[in-house]
C-alpha atoms as a PDB file:
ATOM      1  CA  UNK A   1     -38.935  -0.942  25.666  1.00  0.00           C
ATOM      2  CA  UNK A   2     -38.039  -2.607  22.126  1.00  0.00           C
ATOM      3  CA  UNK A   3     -33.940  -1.495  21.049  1.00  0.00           C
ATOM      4  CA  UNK A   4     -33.971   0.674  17.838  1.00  0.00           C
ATOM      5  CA  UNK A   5     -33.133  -0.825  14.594  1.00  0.00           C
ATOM      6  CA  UNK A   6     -29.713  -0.254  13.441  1.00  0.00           C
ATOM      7  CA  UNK A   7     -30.120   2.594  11.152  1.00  0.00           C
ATOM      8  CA  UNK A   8     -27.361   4.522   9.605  1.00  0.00           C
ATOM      9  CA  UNK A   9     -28.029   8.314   8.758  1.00  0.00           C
ATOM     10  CA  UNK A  10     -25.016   9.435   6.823  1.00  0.00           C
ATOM     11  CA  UNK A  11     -23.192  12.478   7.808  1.00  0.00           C
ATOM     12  CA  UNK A  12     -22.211  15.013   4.843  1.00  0.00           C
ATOM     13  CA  UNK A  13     -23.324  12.247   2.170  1.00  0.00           C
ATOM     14  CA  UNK A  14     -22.760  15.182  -0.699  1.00  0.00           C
ATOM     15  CA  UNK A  15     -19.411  15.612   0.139  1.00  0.00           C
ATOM     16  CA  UNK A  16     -18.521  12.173   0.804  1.00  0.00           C
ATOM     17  CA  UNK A  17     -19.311  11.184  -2.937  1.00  0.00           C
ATOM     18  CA  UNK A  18     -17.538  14.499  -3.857  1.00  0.00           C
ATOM     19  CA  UNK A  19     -14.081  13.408  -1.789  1.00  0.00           C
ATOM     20  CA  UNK A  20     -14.231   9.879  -2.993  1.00  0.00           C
ATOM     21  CA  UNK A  21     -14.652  11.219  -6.697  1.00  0.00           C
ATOM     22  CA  UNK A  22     -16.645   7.757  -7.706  1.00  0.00           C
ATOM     23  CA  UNK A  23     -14.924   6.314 -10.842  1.00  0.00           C
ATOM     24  CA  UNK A  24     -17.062   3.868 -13.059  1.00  0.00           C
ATOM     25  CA  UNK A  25     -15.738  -0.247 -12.549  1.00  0.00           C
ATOM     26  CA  UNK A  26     -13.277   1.094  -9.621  1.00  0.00           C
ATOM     27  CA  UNK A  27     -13.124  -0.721  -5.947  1.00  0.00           C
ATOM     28  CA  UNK A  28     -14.196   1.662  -2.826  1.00  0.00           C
ATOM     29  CA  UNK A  29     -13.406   0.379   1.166  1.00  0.00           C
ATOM     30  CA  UNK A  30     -16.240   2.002   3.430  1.00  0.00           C
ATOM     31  CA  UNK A  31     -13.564   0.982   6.987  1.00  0.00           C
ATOM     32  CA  UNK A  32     -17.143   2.143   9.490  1.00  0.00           C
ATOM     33  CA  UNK A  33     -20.181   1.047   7.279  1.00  0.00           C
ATOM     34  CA  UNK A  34     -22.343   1.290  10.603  1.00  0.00           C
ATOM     35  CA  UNK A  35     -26.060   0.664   8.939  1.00  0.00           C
ATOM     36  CA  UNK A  36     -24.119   0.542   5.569  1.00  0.00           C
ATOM     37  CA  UNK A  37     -25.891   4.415   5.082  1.00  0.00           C
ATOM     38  CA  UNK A  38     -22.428   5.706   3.114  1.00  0.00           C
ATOM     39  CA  UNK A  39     -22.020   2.668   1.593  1.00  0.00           C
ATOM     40  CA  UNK A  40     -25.355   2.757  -0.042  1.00  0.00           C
ATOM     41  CA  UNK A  41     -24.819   5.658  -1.329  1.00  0.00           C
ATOM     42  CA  UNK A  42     -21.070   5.293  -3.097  1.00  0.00           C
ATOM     43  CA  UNK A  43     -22.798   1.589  -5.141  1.00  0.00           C
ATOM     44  CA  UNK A  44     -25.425   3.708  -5.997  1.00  0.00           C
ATOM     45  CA  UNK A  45     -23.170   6.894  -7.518  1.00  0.00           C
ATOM     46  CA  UNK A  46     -22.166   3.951 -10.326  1.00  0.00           C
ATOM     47  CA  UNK A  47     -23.665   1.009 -11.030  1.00  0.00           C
ATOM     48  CA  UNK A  48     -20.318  -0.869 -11.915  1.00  0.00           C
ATOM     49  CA  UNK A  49     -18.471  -0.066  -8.697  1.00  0.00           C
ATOM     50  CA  UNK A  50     -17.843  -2.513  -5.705  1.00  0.00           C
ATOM     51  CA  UNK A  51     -17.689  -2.250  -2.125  1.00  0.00           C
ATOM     52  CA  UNK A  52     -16.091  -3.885   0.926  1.00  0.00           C
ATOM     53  CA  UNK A  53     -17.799  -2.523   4.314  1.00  0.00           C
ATOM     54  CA  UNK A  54     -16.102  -3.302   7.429  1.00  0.00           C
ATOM     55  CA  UNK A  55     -17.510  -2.998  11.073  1.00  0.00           C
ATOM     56  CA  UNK A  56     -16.661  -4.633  14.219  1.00  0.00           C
ATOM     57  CA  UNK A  57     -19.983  -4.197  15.752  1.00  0.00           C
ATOM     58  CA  UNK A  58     -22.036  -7.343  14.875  1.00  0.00           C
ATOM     59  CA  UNK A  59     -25.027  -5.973  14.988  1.00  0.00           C
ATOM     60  CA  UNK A  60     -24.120  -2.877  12.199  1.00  0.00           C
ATOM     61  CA  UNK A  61     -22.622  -5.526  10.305  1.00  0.00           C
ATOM     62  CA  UNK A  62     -26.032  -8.090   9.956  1.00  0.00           C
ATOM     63  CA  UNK A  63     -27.928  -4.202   9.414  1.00  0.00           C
ATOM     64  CA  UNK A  64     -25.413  -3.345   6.221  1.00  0.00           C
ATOM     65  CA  UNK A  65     -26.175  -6.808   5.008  1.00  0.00           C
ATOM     66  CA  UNK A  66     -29.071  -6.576   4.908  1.00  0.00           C
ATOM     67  CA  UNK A  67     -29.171  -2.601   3.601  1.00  0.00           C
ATOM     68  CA  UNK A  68     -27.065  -4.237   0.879  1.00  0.00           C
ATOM     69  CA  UNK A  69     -28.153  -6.692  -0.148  1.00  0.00           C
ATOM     70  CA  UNK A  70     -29.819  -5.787  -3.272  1.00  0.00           C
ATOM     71  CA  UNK A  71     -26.453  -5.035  -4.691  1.00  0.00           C
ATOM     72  CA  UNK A  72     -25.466  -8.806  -5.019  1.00  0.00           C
ATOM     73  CA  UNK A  73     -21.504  -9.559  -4.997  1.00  0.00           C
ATOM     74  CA  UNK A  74     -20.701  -5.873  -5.508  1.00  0.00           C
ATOM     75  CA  UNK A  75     -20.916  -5.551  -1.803  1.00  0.00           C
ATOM     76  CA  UNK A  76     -18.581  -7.407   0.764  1.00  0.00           C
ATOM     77  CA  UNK A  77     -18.657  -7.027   4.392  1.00  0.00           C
ATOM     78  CA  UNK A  78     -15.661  -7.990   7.038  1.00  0.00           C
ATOM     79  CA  UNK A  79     -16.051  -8.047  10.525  1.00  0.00           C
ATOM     80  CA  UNK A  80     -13.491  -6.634  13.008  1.00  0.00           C
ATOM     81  CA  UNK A  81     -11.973  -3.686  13.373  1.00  0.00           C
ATOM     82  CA  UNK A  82      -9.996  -1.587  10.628  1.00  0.00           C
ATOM     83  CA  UNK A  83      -6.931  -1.476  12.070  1.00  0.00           C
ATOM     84  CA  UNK A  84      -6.764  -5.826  11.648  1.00  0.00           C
ATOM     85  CA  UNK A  85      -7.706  -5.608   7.953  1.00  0.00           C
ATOM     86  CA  UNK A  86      -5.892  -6.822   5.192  1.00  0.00           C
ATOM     87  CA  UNK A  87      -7.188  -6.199   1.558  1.00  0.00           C
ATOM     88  CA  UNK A  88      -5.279  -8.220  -0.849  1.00  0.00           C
ATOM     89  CA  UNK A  89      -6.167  -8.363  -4.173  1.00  0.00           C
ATOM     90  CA  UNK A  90      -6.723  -4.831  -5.939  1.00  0.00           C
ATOM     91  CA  UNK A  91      -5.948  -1.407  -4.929  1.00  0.00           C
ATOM     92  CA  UNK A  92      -9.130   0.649  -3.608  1.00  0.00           C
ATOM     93  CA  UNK A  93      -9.739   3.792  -5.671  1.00  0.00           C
ATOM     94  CA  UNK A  94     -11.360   5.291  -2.347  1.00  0.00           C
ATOM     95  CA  UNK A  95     -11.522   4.796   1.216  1.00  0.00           C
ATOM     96  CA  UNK A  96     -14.204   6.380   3.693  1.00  0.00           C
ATOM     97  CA  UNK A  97     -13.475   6.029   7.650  1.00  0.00           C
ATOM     98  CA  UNK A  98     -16.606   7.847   9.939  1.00  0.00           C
ATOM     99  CA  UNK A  99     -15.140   7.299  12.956  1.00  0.00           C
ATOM    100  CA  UNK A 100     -16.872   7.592  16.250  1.00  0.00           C
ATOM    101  CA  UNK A 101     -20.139   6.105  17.715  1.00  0.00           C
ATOM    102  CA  UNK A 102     -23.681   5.623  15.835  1.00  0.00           C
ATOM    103  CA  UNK A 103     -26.448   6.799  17.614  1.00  0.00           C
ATOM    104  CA  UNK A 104     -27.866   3.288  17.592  1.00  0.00           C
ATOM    105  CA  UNK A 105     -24.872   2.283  19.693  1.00  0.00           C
ATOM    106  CA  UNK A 106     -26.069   5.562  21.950  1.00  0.00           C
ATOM    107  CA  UNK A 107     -29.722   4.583  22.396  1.00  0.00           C
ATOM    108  CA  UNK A 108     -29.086   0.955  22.584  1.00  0.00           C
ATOM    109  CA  UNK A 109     -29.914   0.202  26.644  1.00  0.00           C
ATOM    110  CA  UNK A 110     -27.078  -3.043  26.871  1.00  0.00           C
ATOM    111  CA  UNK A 111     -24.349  -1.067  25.069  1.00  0.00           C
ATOM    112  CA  UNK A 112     -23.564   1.270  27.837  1.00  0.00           C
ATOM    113  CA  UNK A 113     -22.085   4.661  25.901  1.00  0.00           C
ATOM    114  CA  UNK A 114     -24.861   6.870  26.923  1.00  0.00           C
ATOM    115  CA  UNK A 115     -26.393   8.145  30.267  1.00  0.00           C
ATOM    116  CA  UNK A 116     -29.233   8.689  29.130  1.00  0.00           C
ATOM    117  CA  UNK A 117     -30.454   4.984  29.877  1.00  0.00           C
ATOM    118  CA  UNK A 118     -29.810   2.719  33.074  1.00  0.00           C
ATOM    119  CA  UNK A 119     -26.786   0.680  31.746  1.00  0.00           C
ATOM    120  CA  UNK A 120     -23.698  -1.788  32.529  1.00  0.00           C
ATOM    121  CA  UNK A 121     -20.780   0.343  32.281  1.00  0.00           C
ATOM    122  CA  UNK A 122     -19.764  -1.618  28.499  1.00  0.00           C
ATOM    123  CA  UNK A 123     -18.989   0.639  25.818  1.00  0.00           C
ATOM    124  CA  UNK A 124     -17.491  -1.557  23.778  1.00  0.00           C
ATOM    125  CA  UNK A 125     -18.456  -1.635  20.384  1.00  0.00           C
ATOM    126  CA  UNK A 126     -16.798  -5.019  19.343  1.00  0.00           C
ATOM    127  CA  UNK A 127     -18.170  -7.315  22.538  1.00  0.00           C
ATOM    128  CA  UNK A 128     -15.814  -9.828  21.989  1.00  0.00           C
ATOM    129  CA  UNK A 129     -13.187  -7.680  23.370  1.00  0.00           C
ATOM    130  CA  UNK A 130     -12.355  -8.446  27.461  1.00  0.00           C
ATOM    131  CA  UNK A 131     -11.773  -4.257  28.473  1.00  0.00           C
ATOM    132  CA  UNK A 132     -15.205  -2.893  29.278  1.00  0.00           C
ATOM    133  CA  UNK A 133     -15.287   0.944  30.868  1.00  0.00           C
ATOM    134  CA  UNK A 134     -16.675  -0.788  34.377  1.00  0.00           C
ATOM    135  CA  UNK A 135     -13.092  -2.450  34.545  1.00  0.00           C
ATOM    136  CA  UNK A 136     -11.412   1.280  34.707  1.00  0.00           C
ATOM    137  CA  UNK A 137     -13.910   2.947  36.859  1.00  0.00           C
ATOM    138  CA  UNK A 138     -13.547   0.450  39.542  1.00  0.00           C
ATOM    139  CA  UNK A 139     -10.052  -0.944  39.415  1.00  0.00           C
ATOM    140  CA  UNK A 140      -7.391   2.082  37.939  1.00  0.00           C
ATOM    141  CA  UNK A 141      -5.912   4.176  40.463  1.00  0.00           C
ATOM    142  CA  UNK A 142      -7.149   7.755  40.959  1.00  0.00           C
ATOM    143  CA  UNK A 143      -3.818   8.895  39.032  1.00  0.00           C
ATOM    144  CA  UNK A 144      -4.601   6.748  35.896  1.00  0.00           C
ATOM    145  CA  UNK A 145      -8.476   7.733  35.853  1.00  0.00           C
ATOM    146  CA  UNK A 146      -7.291  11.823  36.649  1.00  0.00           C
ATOM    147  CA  UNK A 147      -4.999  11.628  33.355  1.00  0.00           C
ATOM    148  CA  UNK A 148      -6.767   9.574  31.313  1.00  0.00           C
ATOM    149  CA  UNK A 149     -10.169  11.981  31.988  1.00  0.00           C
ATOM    150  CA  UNK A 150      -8.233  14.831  31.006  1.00  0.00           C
ATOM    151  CA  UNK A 151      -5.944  13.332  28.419  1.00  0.00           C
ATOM    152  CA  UNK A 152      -8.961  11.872  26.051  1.00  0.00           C
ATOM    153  CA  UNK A 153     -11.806  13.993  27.650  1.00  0.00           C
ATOM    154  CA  UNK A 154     -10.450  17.411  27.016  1.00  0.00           C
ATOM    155  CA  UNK A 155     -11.946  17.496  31.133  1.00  0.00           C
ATOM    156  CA  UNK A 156     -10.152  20.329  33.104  1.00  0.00           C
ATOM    157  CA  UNK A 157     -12.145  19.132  36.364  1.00  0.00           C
ATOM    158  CA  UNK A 158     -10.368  15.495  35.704  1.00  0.00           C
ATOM    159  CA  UNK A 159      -8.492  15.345  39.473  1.00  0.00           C
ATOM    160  CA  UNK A 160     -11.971  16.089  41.099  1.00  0.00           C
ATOM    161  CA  UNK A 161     -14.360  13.552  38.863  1.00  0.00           C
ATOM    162  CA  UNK A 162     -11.102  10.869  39.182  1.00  0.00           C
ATOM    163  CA  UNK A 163     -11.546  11.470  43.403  1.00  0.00           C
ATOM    164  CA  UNK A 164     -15.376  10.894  43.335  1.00  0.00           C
ATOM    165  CA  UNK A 165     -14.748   8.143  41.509  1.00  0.00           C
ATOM    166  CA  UNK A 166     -12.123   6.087  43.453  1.00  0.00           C
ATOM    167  CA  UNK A 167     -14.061   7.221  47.226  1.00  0.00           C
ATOM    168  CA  UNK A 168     -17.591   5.606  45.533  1.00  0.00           C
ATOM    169  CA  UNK A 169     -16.790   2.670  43.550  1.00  0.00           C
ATOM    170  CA  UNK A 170     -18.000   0.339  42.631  1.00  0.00           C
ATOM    171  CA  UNK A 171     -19.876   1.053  40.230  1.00  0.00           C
ATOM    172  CA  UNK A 172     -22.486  -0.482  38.284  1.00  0.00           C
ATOM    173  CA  UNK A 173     -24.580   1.883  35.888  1.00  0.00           C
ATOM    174  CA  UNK A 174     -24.266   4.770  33.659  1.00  0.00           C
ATOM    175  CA  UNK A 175     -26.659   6.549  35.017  1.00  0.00           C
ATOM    176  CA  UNK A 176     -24.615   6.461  38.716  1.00  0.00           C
ATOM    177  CA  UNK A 177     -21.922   6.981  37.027  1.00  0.00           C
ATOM    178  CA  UNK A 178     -22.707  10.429  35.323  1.00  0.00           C
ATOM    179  CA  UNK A 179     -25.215  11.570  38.707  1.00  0.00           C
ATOM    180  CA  UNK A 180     -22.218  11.474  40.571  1.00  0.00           C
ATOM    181  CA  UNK A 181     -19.943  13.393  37.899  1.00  0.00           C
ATOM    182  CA  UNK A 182     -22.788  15.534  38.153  1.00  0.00           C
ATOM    183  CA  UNK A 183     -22.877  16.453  42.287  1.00  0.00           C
ATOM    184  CA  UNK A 184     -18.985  16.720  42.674  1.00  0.00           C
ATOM    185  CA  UNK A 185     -18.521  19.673  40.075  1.00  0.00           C
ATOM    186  CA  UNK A 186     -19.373  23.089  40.705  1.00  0.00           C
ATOM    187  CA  UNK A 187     -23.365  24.578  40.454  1.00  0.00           C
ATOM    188  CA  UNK A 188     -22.200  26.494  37.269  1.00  0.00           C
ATOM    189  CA  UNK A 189     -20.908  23.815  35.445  1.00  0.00           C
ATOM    190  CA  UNK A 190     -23.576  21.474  35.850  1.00  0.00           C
ATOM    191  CA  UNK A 191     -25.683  24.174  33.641  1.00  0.00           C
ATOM    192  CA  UNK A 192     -23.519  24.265  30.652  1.00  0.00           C
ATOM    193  CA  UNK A 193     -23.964  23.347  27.156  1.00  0.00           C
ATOM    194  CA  UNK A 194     -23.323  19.972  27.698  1.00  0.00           C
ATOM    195  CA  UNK A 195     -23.420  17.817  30.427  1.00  0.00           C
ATOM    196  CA  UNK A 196     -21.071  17.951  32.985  1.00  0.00           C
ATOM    197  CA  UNK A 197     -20.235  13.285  32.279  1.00  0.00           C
ATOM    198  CA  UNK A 198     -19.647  14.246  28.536  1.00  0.00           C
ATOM    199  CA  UNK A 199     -16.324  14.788  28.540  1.00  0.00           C
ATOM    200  CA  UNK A 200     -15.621  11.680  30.763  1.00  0.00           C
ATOM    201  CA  UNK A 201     -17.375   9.006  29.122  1.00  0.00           C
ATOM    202  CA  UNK A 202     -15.749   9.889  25.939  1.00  0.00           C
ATOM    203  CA  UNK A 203     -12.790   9.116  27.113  1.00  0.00           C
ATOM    204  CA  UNK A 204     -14.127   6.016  28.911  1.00  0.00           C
ATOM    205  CA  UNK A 205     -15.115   5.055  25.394  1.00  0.00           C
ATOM    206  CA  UNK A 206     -11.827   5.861  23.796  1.00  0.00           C
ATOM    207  CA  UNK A 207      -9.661   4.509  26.245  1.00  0.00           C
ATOM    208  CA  UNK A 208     -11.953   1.428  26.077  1.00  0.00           C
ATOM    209  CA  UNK A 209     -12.142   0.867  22.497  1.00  0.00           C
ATOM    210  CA  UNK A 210      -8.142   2.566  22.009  1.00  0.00           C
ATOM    211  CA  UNK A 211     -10.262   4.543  19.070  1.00  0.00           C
ATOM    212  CA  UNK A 212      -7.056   6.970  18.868  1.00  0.00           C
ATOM    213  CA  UNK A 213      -4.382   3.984  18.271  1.00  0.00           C
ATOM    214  CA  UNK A 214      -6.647   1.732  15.914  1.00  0.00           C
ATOM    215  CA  UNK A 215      -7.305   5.202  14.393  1.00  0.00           C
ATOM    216  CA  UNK A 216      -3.354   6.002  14.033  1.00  0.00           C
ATOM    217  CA  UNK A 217      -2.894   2.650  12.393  1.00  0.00           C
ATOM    218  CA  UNK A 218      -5.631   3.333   9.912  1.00  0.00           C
ATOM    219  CA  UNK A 219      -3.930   6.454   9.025  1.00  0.00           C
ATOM    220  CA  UNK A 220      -0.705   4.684   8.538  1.00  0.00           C
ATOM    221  CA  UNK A 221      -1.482   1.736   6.410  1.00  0.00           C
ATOM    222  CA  UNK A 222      -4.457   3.600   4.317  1.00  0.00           C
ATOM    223  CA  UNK A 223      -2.330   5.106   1.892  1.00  0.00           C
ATOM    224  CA  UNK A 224      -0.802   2.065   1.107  1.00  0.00           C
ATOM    225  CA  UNK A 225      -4.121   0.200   0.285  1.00  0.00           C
ATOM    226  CA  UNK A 226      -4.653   3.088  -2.128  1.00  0.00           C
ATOM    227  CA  UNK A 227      -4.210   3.061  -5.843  1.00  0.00           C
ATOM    228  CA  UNK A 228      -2.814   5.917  -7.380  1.00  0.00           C
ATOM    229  CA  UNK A 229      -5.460   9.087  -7.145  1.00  0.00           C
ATOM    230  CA  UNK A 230      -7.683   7.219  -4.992  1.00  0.00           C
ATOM    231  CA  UNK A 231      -8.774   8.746  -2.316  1.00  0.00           C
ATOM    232  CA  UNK A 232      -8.690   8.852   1.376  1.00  0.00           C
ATOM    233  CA  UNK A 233     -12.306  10.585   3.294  1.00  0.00           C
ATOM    234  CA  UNK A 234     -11.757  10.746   7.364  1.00  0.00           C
ATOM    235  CA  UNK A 235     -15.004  11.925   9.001  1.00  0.00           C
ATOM    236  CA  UNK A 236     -13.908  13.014  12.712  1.00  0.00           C
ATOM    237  CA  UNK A 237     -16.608  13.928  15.369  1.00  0.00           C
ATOM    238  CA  UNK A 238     -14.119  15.761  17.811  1.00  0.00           C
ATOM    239  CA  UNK A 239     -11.178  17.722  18.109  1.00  0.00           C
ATOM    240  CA  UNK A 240      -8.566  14.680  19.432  1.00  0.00           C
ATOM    241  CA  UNK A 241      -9.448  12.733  15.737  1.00  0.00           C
ATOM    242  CA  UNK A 242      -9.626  15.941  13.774  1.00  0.00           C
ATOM    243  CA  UNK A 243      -5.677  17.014  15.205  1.00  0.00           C
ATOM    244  CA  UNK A 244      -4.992  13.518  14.263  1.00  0.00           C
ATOM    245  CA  UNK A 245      -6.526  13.362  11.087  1.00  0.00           C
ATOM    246  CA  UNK A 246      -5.169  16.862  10.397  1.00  0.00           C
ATOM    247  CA  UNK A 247      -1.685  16.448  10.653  1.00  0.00           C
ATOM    248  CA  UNK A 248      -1.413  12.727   9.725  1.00  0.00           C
ATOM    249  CA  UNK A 249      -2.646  13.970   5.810  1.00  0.00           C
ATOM    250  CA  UNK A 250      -0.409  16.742   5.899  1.00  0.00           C
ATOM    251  CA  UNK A 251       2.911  14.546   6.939  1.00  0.00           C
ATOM    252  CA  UNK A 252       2.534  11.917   4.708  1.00  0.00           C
ATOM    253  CA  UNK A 253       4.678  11.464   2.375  1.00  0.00           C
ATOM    254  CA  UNK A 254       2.113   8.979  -0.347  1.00  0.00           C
ATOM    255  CA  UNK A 255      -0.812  11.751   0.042  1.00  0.00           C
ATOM    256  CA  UNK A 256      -1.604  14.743  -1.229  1.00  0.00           C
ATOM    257  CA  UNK A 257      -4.225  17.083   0.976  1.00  0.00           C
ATOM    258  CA  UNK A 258      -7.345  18.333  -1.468  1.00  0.00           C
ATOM    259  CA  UNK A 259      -9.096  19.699   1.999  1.00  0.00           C
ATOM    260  CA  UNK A 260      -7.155  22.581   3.053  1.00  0.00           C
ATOM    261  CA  UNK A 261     -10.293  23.069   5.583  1.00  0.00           C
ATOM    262  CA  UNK A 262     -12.391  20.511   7.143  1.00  0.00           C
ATOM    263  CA  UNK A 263     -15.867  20.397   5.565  1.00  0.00           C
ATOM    264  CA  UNK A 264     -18.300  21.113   7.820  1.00  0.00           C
ATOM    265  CA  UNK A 265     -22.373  20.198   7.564  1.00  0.00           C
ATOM    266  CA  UNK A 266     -24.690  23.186   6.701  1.00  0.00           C
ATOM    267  CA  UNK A 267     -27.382  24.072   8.682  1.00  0.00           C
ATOM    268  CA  UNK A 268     -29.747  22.226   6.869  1.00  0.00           C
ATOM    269  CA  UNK A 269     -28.309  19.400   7.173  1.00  0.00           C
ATOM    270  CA  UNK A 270     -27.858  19.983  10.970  1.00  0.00           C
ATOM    271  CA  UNK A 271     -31.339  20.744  11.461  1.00  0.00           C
ATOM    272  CA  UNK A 272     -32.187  16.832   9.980  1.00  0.00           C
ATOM    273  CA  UNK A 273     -29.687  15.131  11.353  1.00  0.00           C
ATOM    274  CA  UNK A 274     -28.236  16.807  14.561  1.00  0.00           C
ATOM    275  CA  UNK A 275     -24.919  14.578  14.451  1.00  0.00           C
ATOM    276  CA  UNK A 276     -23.497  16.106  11.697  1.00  0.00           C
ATOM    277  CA  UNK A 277     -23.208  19.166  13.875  1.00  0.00           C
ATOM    278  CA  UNK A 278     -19.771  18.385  15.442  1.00  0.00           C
ATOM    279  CA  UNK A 279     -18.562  16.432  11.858  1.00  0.00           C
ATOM    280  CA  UNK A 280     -15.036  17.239  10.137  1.00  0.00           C
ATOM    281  CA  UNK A 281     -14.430  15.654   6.952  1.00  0.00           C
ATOM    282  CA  UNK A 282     -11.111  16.227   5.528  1.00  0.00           C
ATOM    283  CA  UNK A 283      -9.984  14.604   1.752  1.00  0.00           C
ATOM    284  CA  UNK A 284      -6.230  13.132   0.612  1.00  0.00           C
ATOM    285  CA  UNK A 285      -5.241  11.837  -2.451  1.00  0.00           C
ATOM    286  CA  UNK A 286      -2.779   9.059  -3.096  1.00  0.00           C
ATOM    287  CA  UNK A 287       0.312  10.690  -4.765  1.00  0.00           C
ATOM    288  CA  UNK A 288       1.280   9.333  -8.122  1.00  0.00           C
ATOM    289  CA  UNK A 289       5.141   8.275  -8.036  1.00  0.00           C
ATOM    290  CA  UNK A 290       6.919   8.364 -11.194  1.00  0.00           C
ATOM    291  CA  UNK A 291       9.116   5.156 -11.899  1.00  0.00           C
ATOM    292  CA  UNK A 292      12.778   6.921 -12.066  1.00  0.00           C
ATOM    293  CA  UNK A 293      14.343   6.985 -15.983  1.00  0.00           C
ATOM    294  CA  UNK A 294      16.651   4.138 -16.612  1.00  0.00           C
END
């Protein structure tokens, strides 16, 4: 079967040009540009605007290339990971960070994040990291896989999955993987609205890709690659980011909240494109300090 294209959908694209508030001849940081889907759409709100797009997934970065490419030297891609990024030069007027995994990434076969393909257990979205999720499955203790389950999956059944795990390793597939999640909870949660290896491969993936530390330093250096009123747009996808998000924007002393409650998509929008149902986008702007009177 041929891998999907990298495509980028973007989530709550309305209210990301909104929260950036799009200035004519200004410069605009998209930190996830995935398929470059958001950053298409803030070099089209102006025509004199320009754009750096960072991903550390090679393959979204060669798809936002080539998304962008009619845009000439307005756009600029760098690839890595936010956290290692260092603008120089100007101020950005706006940044946009839509954190979590693309559905590409999910459907991809090699990549590992989903179940519902036979797969390595990867999940890393930058390969040329060495920490892939098979390395935690099969070599941390039953302690260490029972916290960090619970910890970074939200998983109240964490002690039990972290046991099956440890008494059948090793492990080679997704698919095995999540089966045997599966058989060692009880009948009634295997029936619930999601299924019962959600909650633990998410935090495999975290843990994996440290998406809450990268994420922390994000939060902490943004503000200061802000110009004054620019804005910072954080797209979360579930409730550890959101808390994050949420009270990072609050305590900081350089930002002013303008979201005093997460945007959320409208049905519509759900009914189109189903992964805006779990998105939060929440909007700061970069406090103006006065220079004291001499």
């Amino acid at each position: 079967m041929a891998e999907p294209e990298f495509s980028h959908v973007p989530v709550l694209p309305e209210s990301v040009i909104e929260g950036l508030n799009i200035q004519p001849g200004r410069r605009y940081l998209d930190a996830t540009a995935g398929g470059g889907g958001h950053s298409r759409l803030i070099l089209e709100a102006d025509p004199t605007v320009s754009l750096v797009a960072i991903d550390q997934d090679a393959t979204a970065i060669a798809a936002t290339r080539a998304n962008l490419a009619e845009f000439g030297d307005r756009a600029s891609l760098w690839h890595g990971n936010f956290a290692d990024f260092t603008p120089g030069g100007a101020a950005f007027s706006g940044i946009l960070a839509d954190l979590g995994v693309s559905s590409v990434q999910l459907d991809r076969g090699d990549r590992g994040f989903s179940f519902r393909h036979p797969a390595p257990l990867d999940m890393r979205m930058d390969p040329r990291q060495v920490l892939t999720a098979a390395d935690i499955v099969n070599h941390w203790d039953e302690t260490e896989l029972a916290n960090l389950i619970y910890t970074l999956g939200e998983e109240r059944l964490s002690r039990r999955i972290a046991r099956k795990i440890v008494d059948q390793r090793p492990w080679q597939t997704t698919t095995d993987l999540a089966e045997a999640i599966a058989a060692c909870v009880p009948r009634s949660y295997r029936y619930g609205r999601i299924h019962p290896a959600t909650r633990t491969f998410q935090a495999l993936r975290i843990a994996v890709n440290r998406e809450l530390e990268v994420l922390e330093t994000l939060l902490k250096l943004a503000p200061t690659w802000l110009a004054p009123r620019g804005r910072l747009v954080i797209i979360s996808f579930h409730s550890l980011e959101d808390r994050l998000v949420k009270h990072s924007l609050k305590n900081s002393p350089d930002l002013k909240v303008i979201t005093k409650k997460p945007v959320i998509a409208t049905d519509a929008e759900v009914s189109q494109n189903p992964r805006a149902r779990s998105a939060k986008l929440r909007v700061a702007e970069r406090i103006v300090t006065l220079s004291p009177i001499d």
